[in-house]
Protein backbone atom coordinates (compact mmCIF):
# COMPACT_ATOMS: atom_id res chain seq x y z
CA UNK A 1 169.83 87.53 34.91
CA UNK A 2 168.60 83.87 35.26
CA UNK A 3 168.54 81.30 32.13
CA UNK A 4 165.65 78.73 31.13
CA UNK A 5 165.49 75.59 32.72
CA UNK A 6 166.63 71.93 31.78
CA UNK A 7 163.90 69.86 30.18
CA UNK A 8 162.85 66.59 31.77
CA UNK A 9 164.59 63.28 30.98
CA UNK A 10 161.84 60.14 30.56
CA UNK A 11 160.86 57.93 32.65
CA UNK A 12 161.12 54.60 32.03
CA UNK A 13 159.48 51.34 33.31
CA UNK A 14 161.05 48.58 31.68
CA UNK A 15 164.24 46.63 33.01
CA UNK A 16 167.06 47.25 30.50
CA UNK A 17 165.73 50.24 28.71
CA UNK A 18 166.81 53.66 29.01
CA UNK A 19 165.01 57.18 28.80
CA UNK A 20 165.99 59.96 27.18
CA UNK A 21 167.28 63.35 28.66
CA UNK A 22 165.86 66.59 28.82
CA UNK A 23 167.08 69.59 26.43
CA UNK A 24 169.05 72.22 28.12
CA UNK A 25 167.85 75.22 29.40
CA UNK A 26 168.91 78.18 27.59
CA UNK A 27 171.53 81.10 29.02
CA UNK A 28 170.80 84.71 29.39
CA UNK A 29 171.88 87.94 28.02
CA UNK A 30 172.49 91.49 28.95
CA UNK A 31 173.41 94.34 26.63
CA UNK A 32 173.38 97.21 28.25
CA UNK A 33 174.84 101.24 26.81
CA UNK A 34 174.85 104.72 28.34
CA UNK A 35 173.86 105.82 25.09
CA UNK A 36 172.29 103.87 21.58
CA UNK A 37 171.83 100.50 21.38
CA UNK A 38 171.25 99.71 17.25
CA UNK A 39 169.91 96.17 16.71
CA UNK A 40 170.33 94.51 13.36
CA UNK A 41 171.18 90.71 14.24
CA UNK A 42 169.69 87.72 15.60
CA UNK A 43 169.99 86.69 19.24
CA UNK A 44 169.50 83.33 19.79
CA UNK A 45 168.46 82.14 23.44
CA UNK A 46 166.51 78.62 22.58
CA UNK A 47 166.17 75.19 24.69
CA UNK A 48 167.70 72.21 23.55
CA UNK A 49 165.60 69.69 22.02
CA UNK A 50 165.27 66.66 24.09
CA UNK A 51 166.62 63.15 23.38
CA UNK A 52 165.36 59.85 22.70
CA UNK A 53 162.47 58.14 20.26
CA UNK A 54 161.11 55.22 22.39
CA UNK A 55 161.48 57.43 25.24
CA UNK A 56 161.65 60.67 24.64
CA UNK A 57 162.78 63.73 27.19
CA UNK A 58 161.01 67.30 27.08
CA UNK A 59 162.47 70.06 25.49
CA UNK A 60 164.93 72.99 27.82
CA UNK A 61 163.26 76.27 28.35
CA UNK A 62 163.71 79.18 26.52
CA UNK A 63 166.64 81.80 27.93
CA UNK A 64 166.70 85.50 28.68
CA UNK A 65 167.66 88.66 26.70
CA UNK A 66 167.37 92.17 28.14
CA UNK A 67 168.62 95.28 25.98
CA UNK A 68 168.98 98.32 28.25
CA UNK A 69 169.99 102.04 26.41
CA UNK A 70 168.84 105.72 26.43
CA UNK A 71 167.83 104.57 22.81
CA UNK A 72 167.63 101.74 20.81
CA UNK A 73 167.25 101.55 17.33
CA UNK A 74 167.66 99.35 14.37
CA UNK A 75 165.49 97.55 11.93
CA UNK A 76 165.33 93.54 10.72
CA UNK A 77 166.30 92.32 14.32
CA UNK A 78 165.42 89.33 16.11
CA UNK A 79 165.05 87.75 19.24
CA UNK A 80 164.56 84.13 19.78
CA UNK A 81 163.73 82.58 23.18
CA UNK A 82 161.57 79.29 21.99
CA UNK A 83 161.45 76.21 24.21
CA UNK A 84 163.38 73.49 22.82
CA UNK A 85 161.17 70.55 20.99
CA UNK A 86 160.71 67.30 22.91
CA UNK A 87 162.16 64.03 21.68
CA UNK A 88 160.78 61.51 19.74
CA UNK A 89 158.34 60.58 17.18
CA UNK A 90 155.06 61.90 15.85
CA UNK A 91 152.78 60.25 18.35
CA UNK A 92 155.14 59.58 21.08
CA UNK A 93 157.74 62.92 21.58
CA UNK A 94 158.43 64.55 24.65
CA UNK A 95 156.68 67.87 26.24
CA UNK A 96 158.09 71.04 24.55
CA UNK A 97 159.87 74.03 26.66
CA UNK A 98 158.79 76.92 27.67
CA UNK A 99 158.94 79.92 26.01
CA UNK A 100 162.20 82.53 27.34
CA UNK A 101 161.53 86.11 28.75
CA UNK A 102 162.22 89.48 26.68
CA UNK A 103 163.00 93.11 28.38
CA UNK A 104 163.27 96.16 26.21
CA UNK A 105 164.31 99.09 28.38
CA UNK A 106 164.77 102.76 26.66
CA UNK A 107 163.74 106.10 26.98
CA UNK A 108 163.41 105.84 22.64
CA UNK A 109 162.47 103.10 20.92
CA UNK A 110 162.47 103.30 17.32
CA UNK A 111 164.01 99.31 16.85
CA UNK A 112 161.91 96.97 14.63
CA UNK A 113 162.63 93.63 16.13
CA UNK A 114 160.91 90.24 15.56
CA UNK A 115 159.95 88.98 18.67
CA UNK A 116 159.38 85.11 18.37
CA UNK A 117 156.91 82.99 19.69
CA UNK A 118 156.80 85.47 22.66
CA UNK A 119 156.02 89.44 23.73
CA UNK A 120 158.40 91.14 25.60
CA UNK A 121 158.07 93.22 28.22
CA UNK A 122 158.85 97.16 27.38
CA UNK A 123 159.29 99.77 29.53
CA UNK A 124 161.67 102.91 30.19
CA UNK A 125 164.71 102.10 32.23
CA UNK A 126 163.84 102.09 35.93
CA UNK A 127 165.12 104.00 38.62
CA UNK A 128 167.35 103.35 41.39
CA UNK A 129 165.36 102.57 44.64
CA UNK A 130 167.81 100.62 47.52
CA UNK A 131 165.77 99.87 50.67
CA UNK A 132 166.97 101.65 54.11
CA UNK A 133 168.58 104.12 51.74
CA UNK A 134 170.58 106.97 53.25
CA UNK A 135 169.21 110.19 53.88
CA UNK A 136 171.06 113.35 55.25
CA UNK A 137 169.03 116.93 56.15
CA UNK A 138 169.51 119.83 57.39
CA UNK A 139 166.84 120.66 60.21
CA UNK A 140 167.74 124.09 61.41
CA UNK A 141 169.80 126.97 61.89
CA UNK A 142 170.40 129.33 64.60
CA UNK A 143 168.31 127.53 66.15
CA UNK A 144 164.97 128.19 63.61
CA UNK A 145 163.46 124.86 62.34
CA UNK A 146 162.55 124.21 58.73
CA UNK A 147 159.66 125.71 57.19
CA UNK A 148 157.14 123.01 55.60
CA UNK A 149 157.61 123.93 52.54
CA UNK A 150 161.05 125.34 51.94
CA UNK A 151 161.61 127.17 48.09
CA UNK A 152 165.54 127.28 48.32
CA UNK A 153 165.35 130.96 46.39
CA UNK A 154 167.41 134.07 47.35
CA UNK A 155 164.54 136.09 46.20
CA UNK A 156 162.35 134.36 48.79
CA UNK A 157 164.18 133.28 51.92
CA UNK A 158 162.60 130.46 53.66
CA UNK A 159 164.02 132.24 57.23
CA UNK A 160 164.93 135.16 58.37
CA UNK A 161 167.43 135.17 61.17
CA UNK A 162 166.78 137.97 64.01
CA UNK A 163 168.98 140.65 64.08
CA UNK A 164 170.52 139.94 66.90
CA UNK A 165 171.84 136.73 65.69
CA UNK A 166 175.51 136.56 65.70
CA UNK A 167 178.42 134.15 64.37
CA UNK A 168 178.99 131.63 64.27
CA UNK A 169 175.72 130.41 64.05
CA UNK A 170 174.68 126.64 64.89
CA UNK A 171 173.23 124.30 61.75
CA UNK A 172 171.66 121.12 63.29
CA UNK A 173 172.16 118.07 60.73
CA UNK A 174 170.00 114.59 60.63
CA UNK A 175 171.17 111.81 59.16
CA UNK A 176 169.29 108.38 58.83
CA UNK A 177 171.47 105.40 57.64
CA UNK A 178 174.94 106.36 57.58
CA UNK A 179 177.71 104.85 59.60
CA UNK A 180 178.63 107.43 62.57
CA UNK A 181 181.70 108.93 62.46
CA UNK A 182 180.94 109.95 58.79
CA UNK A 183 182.48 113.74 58.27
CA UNK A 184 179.55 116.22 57.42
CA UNK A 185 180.32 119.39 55.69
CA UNK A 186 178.59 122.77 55.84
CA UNK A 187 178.25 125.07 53.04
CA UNK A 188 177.23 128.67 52.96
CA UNK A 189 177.29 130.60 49.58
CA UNK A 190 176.20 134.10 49.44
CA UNK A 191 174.20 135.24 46.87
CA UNK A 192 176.98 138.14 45.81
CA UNK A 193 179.71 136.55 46.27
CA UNK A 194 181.55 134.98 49.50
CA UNK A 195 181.30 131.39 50.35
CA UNK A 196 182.31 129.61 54.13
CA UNK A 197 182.42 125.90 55.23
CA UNK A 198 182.69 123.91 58.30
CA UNK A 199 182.51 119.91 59.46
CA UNK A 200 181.37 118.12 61.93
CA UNK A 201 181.06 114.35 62.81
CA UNK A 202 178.14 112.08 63.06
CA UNK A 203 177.58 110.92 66.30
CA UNK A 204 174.58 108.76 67.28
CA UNK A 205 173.63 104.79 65.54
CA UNK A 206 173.58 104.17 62.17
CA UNK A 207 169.55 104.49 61.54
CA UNK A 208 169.55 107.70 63.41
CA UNK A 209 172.75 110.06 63.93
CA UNK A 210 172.96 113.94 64.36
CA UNK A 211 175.53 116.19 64.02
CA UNK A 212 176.16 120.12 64.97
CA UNK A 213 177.99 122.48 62.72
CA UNK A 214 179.15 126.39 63.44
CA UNK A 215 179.66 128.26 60.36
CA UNK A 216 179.75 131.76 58.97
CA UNK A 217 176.89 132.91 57.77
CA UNK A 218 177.08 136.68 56.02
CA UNK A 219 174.04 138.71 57.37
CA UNK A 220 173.66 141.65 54.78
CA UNK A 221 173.00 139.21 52.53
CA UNK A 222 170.53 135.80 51.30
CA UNK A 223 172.59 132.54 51.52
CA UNK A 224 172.08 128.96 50.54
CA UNK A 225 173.31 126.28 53.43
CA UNK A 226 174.29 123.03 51.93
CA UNK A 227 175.07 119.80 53.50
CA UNK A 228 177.40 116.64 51.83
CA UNK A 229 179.31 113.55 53.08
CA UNK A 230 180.86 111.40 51.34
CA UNK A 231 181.37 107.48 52.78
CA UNK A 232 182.61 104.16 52.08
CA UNK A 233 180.00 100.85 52.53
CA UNK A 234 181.06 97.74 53.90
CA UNK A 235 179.50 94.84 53.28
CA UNK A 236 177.55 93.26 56.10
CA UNK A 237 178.33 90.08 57.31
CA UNK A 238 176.91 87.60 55.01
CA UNK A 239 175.01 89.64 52.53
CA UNK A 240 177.86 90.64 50.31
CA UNK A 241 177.97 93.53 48.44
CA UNK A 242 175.31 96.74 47.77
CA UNK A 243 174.03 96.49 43.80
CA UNK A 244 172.83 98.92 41.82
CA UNK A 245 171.51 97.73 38.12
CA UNK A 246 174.17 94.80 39.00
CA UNK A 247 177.11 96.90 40.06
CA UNK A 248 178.84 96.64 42.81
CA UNK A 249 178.41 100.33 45.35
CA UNK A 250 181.77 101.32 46.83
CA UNK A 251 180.52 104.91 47.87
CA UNK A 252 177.85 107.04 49.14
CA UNK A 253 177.93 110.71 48.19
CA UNK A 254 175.27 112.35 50.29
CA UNK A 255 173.70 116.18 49.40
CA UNK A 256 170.85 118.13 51.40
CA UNK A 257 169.91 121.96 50.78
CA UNK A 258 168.80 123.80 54.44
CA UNK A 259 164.52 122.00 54.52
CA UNK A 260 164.70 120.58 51.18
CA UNK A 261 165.23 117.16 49.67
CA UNK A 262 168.00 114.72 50.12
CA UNK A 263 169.84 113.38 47.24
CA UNK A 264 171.67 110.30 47.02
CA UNK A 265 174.37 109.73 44.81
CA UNK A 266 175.86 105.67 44.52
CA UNK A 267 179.44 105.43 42.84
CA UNK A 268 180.13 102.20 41.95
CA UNK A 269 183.87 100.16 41.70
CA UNK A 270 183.67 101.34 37.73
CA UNK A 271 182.98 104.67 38.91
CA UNK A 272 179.11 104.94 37.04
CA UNK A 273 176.75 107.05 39.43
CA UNK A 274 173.23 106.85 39.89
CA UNK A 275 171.33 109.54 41.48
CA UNK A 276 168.34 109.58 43.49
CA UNK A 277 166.28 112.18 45.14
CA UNK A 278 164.69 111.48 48.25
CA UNK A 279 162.04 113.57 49.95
């Protein structure tokens, strides 16, 4: 969320004569809602005009505005992000600014705005992608390795354990960017009824930990195996803190079905989550 910049002040040659200063940039703005966004003002993010007549200085850019929603609406809007005007006279005046930047993000968009002297950029609302994000799977069980394509269906079980299997029975966990010493829980719900859990600790580095759980699992009968973990971040030293969309992460809640994807969920200091699935 960055603002225009200041205009140039003049230069001037002469002894005893001064030049005059360059318009301001202009700020920026954010308006962001969960849910509609319905525009019916006037935003105003213009450069100053610069000073001066014998010597003029060059207008401030334009500013910022980005409106964020699941919808926006609204009719007779506007948005105004013009450079400011350079000082001086007809003949001798200053450079102008440059225009501002517009972002219209929403998954509707049924506003009528007036745009001026610029086109924004619109798009749907992006999603959140954090690089070296944290990934947690489950890679086997009892010792059998996940099938390349797991479906996660009772009706069509991606193993089958031998009958001789007894329990407990092992479940072998990966994890890939999480502090060790995270707690890992196992969960095992029967299709009919009957669930079991167990923990275990990471144990390993931080890129690449493992950890091995023995849990319950009901043989005369399908079951899904779940894996979570929950953790706090800490900042590193010197990079401050993990944003999402601007907001500060405080906690990692981690989720992985037995082959299948990883989802990551980020909970920030206000409490908002963002979800993302990783595969």
């Amino acid at each position: 969320l960055i603002g225009g910049s200041g205009g140039g002040g003049a230069g001037v040659t002469s002894f005893g004569s001064s030049g005059g200063g360059g318009g301001g940039g202009s700020g920026a703005i954010l308006i962001a809602s969960s849910g509609t966004i319905t525009f019916t003002g006037t935003i105003l993010a213009k450069g100053g005009a610069g000073a001066g007549t014998t010597h003029p200085g060059g207008g401030g850019s334009g500013g910022a505005v980005r409106l964020v929603a699941t919808t926006i609406a609204g009719s007779n809007g506007t948005i105004d992000v013009r450079g400011g005007a350079g000082g001086g006279v007809v003949g001798q005046a200053g450079g102008s600014g440059g225009v501002g930047r517009i972002r219209i993000e929403a998954f509707t968009d049924t506003a009528s705005i007036n745009f001026t002297s610029v086109t924004p950029s619109v798009a749907q609302p992006t999603s959140v992608a954090l690089t070296n994000a944290p990934t947690l799977m489950i890679t086997s069980v009892a010792g059998v390795t996940a099938p390349a394509t797991p479906a996660g269906s009772y009706a069509a079980p991606d193993i089958t354990l031998p009958a001789t299997t007894t329990n407990p029975v092992t479940v072998a966990i990966a994890g890939a960017n999480i502090s060790p010493g995270t707690v890992v829980t196992v969960r095992v719900s029967g299709q009919t009824g009957g669930t079991t859990t167990a923990s275990a600790t990471l144990t390993g580095t931080t890129s690449s930990s493992t950890a091995s759980v023995s849990v319950t699992i009901a043989t005369n009968q399908p079951s899904v195996i779940s894996a979570s973990a929950t953790f706090t971040l800490t900042a590193r030293e010197g990079s401050g803190p993990l944003l999402v969309e601007g907001k500060a992460v405080e906690q990692v809640r981690l989720a992985a079905r037995y082959g299948g994807a990883s989802r990551a969920t980020y909970v920030t200091r206000s409490g908002r989550e963002f979800v993302v699935e990783q595969r």
